[in-house]
Protein backbone atom coordinates (compact mmCIF):
# COMPACT_ATOMS: atom_id res chain seq x y z
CA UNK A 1 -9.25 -3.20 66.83
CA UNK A 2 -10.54 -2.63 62.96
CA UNK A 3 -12.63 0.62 62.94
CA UNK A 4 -14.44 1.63 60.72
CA UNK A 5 -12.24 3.92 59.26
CA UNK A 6 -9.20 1.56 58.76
CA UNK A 7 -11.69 -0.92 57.50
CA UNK A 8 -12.83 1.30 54.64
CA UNK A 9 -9.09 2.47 54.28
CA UNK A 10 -8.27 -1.27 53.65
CA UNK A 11 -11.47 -1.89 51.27
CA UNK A 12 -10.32 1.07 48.98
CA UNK A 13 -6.92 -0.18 48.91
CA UNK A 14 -7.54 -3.88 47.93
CA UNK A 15 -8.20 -3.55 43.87
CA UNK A 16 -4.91 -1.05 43.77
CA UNK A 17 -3.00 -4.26 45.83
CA UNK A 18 -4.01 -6.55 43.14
CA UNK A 19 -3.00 -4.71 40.31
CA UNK A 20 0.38 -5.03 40.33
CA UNK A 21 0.19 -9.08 40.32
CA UNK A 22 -2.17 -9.17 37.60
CA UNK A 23 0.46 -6.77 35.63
CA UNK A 24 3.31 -8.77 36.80
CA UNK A 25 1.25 -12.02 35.36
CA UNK A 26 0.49 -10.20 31.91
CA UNK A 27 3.94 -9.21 31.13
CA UNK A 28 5.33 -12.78 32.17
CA UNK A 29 2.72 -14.45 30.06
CA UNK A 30 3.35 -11.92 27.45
CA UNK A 31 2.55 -12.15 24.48
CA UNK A 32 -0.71 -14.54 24.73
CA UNK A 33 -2.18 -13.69 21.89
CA UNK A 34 -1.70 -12.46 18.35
CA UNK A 35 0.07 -8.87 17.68
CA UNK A 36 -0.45 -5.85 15.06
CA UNK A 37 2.14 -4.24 13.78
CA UNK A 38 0.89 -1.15 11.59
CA UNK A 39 2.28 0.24 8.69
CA UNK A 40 1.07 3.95 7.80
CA UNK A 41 1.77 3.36 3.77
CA UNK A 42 0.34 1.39 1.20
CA UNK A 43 1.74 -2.11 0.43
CA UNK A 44 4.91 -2.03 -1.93
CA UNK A 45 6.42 1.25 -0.05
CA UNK A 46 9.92 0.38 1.93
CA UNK A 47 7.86 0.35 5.15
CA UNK A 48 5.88 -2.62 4.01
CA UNK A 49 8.52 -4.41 2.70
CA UNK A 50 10.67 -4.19 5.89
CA UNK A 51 7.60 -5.31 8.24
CA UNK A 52 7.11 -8.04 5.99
CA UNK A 53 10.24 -9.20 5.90
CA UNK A 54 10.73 -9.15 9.72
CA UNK A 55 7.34 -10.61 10.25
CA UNK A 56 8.04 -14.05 10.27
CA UNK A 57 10.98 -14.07 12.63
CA UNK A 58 9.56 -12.22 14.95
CA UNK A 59 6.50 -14.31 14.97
CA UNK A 60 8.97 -17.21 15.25
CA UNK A 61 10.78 -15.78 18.29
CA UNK A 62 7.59 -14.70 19.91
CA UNK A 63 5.51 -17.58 19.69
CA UNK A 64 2.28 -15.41 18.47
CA UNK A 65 1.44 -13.86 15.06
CA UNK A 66 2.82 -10.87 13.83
CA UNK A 67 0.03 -9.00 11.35
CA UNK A 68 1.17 -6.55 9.27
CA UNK A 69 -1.57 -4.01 9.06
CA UNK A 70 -1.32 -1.24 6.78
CA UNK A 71 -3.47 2.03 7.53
CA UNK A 72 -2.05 4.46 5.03
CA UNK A 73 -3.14 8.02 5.14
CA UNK A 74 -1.87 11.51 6.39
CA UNK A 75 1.92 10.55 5.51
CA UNK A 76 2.06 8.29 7.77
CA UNK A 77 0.17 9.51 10.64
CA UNK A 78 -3.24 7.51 10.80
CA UNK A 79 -0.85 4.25 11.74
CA UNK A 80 1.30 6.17 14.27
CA UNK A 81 -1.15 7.97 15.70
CA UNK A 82 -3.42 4.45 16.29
CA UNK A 83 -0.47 3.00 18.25
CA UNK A 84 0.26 6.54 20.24
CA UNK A 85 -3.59 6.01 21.55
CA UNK A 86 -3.37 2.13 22.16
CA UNK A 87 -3.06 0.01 25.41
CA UNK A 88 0.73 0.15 26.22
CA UNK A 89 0.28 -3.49 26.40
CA UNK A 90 2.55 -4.43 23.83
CA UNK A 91 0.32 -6.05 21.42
CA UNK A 92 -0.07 -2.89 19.07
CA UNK A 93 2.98 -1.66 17.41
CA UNK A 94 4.38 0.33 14.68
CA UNK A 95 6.98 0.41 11.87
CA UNK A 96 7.65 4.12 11.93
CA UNK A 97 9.77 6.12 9.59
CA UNK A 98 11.94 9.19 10.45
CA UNK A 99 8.96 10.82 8.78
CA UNK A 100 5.91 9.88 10.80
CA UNK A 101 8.49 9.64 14.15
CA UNK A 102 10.60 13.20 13.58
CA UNK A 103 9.50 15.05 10.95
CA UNK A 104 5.52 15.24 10.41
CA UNK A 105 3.74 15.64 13.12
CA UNK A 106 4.85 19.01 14.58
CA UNK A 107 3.88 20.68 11.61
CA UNK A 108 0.49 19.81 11.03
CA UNK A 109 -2.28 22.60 12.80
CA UNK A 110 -4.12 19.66 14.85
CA UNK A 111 -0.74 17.24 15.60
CA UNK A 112 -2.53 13.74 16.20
CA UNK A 113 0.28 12.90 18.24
CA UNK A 114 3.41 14.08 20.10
CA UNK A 115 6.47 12.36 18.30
CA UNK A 116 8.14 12.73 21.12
CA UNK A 117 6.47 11.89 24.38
CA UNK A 118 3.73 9.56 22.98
CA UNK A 119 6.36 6.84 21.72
CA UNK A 120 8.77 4.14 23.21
CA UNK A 121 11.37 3.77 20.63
CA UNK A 122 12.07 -0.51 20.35
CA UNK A 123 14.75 -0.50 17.69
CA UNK A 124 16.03 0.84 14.18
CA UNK A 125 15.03 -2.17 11.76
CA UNK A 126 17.26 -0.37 9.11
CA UNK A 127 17.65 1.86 6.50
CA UNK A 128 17.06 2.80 3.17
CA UNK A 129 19.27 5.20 0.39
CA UNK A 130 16.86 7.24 -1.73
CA UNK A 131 16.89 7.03 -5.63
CA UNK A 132 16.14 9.39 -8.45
CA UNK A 133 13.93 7.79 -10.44
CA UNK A 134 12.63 9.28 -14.08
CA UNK A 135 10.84 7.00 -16.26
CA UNK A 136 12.98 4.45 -19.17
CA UNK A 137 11.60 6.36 -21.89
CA UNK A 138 12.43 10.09 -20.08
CA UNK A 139 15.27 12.36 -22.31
CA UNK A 140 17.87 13.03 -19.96
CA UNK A 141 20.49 10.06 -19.07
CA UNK A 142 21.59 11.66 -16.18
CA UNK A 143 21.00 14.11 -13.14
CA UNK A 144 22.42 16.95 -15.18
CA UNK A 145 20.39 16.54 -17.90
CA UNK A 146 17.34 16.32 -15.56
CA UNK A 147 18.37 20.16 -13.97
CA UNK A 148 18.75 21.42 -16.90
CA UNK A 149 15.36 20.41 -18.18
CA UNK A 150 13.95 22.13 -14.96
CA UNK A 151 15.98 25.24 -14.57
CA UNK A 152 14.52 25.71 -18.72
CA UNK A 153 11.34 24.47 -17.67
CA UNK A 154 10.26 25.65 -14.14
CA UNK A 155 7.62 23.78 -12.37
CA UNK A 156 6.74 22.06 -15.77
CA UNK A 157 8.57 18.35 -14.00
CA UNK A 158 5.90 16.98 -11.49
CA UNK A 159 7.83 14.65 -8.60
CA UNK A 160 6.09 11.83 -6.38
CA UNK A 161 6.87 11.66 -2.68
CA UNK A 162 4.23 9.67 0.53
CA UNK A 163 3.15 12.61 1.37
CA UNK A 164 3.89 16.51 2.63
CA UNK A 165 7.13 16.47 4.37
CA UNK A 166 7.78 12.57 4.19
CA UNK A 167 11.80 12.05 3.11
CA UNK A 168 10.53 11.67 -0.46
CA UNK A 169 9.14 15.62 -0.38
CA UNK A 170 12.14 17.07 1.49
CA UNK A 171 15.15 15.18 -0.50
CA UNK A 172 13.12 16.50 -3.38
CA UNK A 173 13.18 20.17 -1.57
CA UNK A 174 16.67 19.79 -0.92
CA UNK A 175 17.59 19.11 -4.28
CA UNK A 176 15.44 21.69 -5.80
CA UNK A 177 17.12 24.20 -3.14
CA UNK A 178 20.38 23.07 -3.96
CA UNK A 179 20.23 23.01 -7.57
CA UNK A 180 17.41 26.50 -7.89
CA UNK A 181 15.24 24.66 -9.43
CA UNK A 182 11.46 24.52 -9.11
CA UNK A 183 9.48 21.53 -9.74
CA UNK A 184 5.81 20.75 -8.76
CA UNK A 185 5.06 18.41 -6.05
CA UNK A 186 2.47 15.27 -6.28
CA UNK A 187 1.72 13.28 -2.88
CA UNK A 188 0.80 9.90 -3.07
CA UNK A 189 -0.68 7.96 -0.38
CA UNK A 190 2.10 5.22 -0.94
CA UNK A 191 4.77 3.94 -2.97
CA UNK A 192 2.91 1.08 -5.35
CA UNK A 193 0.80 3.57 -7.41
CA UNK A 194 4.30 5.92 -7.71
CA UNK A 195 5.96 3.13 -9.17
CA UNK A 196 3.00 2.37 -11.89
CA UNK A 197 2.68 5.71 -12.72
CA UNK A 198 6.61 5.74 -13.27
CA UNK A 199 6.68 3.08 -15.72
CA UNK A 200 3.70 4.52 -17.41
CA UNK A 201 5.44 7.74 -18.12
CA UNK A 202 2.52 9.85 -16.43
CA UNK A 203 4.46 11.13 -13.66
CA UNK A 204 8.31 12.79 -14.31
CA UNK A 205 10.26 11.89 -11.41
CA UNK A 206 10.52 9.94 -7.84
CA UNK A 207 13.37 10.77 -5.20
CA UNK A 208 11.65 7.00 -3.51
CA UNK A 209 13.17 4.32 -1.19
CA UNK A 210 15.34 2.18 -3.00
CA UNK A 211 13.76 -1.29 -2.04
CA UNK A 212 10.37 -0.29 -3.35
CA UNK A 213 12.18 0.45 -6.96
CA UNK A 214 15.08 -1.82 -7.67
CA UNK A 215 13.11 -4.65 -9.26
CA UNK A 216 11.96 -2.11 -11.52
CA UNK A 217 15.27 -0.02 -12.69
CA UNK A 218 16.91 -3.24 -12.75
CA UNK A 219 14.37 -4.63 -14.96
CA UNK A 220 15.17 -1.30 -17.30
CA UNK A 221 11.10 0.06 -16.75
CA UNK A 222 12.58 2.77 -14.63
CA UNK A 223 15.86 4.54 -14.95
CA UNK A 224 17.92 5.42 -11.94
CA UNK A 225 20.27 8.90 -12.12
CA UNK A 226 21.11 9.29 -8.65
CA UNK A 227 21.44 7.61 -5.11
CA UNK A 228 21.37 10.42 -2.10
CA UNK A 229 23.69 8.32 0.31
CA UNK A 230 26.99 9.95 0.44
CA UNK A 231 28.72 7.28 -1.54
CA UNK A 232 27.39 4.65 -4.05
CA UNK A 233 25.57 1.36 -3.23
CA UNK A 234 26.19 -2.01 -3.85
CA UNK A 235 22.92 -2.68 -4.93
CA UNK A 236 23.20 0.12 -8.13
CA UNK A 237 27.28 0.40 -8.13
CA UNK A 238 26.98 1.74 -11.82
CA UNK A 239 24.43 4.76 -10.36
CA UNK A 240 26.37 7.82 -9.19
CA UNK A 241 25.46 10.11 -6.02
CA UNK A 242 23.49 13.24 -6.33
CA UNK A 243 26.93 14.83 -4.85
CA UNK A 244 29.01 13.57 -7.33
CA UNK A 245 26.81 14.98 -9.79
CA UNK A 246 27.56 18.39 -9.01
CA UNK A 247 25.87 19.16 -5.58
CA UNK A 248 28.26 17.86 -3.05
CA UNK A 249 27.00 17.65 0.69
CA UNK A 250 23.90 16.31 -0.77
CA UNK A 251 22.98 13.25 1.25
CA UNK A 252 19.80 12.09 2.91
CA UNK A 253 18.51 8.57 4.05
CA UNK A 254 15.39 6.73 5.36
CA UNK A 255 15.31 4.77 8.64
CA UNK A 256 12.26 2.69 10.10
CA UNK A 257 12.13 2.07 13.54
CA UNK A 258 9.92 -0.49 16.03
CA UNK A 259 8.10 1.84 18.27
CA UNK A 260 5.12 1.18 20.83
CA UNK A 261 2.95 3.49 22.76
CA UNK A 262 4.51 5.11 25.55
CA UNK A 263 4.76 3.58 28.84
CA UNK A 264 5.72 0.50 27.43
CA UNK A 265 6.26 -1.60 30.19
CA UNK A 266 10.23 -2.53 30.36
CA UNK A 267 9.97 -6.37 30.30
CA UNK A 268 7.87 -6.00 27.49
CA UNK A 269 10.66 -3.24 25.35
CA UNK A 270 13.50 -5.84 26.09
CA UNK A 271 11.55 -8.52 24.73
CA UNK A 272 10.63 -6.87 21.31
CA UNK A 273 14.40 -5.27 21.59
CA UNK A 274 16.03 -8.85 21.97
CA UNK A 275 13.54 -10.07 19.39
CA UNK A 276 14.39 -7.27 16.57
CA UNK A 277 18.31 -7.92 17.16
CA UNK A 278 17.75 -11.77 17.31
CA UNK A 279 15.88 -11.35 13.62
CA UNK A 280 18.29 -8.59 12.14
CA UNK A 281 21.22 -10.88 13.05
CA UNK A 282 20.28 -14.08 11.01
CA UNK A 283 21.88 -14.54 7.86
CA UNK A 284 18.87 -15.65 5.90
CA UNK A 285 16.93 -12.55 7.34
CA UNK A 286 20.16 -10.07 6.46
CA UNK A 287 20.52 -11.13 2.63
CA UNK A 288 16.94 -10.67 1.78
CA UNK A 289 17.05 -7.18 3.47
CA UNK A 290 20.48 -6.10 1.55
CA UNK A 291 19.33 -7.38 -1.35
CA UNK A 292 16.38 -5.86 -1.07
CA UNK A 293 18.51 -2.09 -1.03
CA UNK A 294 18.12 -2.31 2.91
CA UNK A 295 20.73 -1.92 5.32
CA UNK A 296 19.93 -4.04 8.50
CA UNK A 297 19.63 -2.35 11.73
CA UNK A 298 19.58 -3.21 15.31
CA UNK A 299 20.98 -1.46 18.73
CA UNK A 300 18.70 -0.60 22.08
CA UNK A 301 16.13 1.10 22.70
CA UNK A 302 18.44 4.03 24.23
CA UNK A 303 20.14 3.96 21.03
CA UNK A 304 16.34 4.56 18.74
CA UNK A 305 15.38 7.15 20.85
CA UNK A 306 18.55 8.92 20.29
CA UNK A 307 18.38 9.00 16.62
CA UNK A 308 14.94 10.40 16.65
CA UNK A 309 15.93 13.32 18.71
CA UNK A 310 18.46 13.85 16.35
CA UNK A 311 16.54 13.42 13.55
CA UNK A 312 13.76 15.71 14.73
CA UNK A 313 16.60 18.49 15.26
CA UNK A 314 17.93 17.68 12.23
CA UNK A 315 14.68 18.18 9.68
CA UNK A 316 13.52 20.21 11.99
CA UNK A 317 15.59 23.27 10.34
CA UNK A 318 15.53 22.10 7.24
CA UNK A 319 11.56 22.40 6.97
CA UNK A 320 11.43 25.48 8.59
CA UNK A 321 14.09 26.82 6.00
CA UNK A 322 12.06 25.01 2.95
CA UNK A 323 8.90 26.78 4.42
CA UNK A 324 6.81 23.57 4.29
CA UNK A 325 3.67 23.52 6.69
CA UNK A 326 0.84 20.59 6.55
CA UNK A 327 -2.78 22.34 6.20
């Protein structure tokens, strides 16, 4: 016998019954329409470049367009923090940086996001050696000759980075740690106006992504002194490491990673996760990122949230030791 009690137990039960179908149909039918993937810097930077070079592919291997959109702002943050509040729906993603996904965030007073509970890590794309960048017409040849200059000079050199504690701002910490230096610090909102200001000869020095500068140095409008990888790179074989010139142990690197908002459902991770590794694997795709300066990427999901754990312990101490806070 339905009573009335069962019968209104049944009612209130019905929409929750049909939810799960209509989530199971979404995700099969996934994606149906077109997809954002937001960049939190300006175009030119490295995180541009690698979205746009991806792009394509993944559009290919989807079967829906791919839009970059760049929101630059807040080092980063404005992009990140857009996905962190989406629909975990899959069709609003993120090329994040070890900045904007271990390092930012936590030390602003209002964090717009938790870097570590608001994300599901997809996969690394790749990553990036830094460069020391003066401009062509600057005195010193070399990294040397650039200390020097500084330790006579303090806080006279101004130096670019993406924004407060981006990987531009701390290599430049490190190195001006390392070496007891003091130099002043300019944030940009992006890479493209660092480079003009470069060649112009308005701005004294860049520790940038490589990708976003090698047209340029190899072009002679910008001189490179340094790479921060621990050994040299292919791309600038002639450039020595900042450890070889004379502060070994130096070495720091940029990574950008495919992230969506958390509770990603799984069907839709392994799909974007197969999709990244399909793209990263194809020869065409590979060259233009190593020539570009990039090396490719790829691995699980497990994998990408792994590294930014480590990452976030990593820089973790070393901005508490630098003393850097975002107001």
């Amino acid at each position: 016998m339905l009573t009335r009690r069962t019968w209104l137990g049944a009612l209130a039960a019905s929409p929750a019954l049909g939810l799960a179908p209509r989530a199971a149909r979404a995700q099969a039918d996934y994606p149906n329409h077109p997809v954002a993937l937001l960049v939190g810097f300006a175009p030119g930077g490295g995180t541009d470049i690698i979205a746009r070079l991806l792009a394509p592919s993944l559009q290919a291997k989807l079967g829906q367009p791919v839009t970059v959109d760049n929101r630059p702002g807040a080092s980063g943050t404005l992009a990140a923090a857009a996905v962190a509040r989406s629909r975990p729906d899959g069709y609003s993603l993120v090329m994040g940086t070890v900045s904007t996904q271990a390092v930012v965030a936590p030390l602003m007073r209002n964090p717009p996001y938790d870097q570590m509970r608001d994300f599901t890590p997809v996969a690394l794309a790749g990553t990036v050696p830094l460069v020391v960048l003066v401009p062509a017409k600057a005195p010193y040849k070399d990294l040397k000759g650039l200390i020097e200059f500084a330790r006579n000079n303090p806080g006279k050199l101004n130096y670019a980075s993406s924004g407060v504690a981006t990987q531009q701002h701390l290599a430049a910490e490190m190195l001006s740690q390392a070496a007891g230096v003091e130099m002043t610090h300019v944030p940009y909102r992006g890479t493209g106006q660092v480079v003009n200001d470069l060649i112009a000869g308005t701005l004294d020095l860049a520790i940038d992504t490589m990708p976003s500068h090698l047209p340029h140095v190899r072009a002679g409008t910008t001189r490179a002194l340094a790479v921060t990888t621990p050994a040299r790179v292919a791309a600038l074989p002639e450039v020595p490491t900042v450890a070889e010139s004379g502060f070994p142990g130096y070495a720091i690197t940029v990574w950008y990673m495919l992230l969506g908002p958390a509770g990603l459902p799984k069907p839709i991770v392994e799909r974007w996760s197969a999709a990244m590794n399909e793209a990263l694997a194809e020869p065409g795709i590979r060259q233009r990122l190593e020539e570009a300066g990039f090396l490719p990427g790829g691995g699980s999901p497990e994998d990408a949230a792994t590294l930014v754990r480590q990452e976030a312990e990593r820089y973790g101490a070393l901005v508490e030791r630098a003393g850097i806070r975002i107001e």
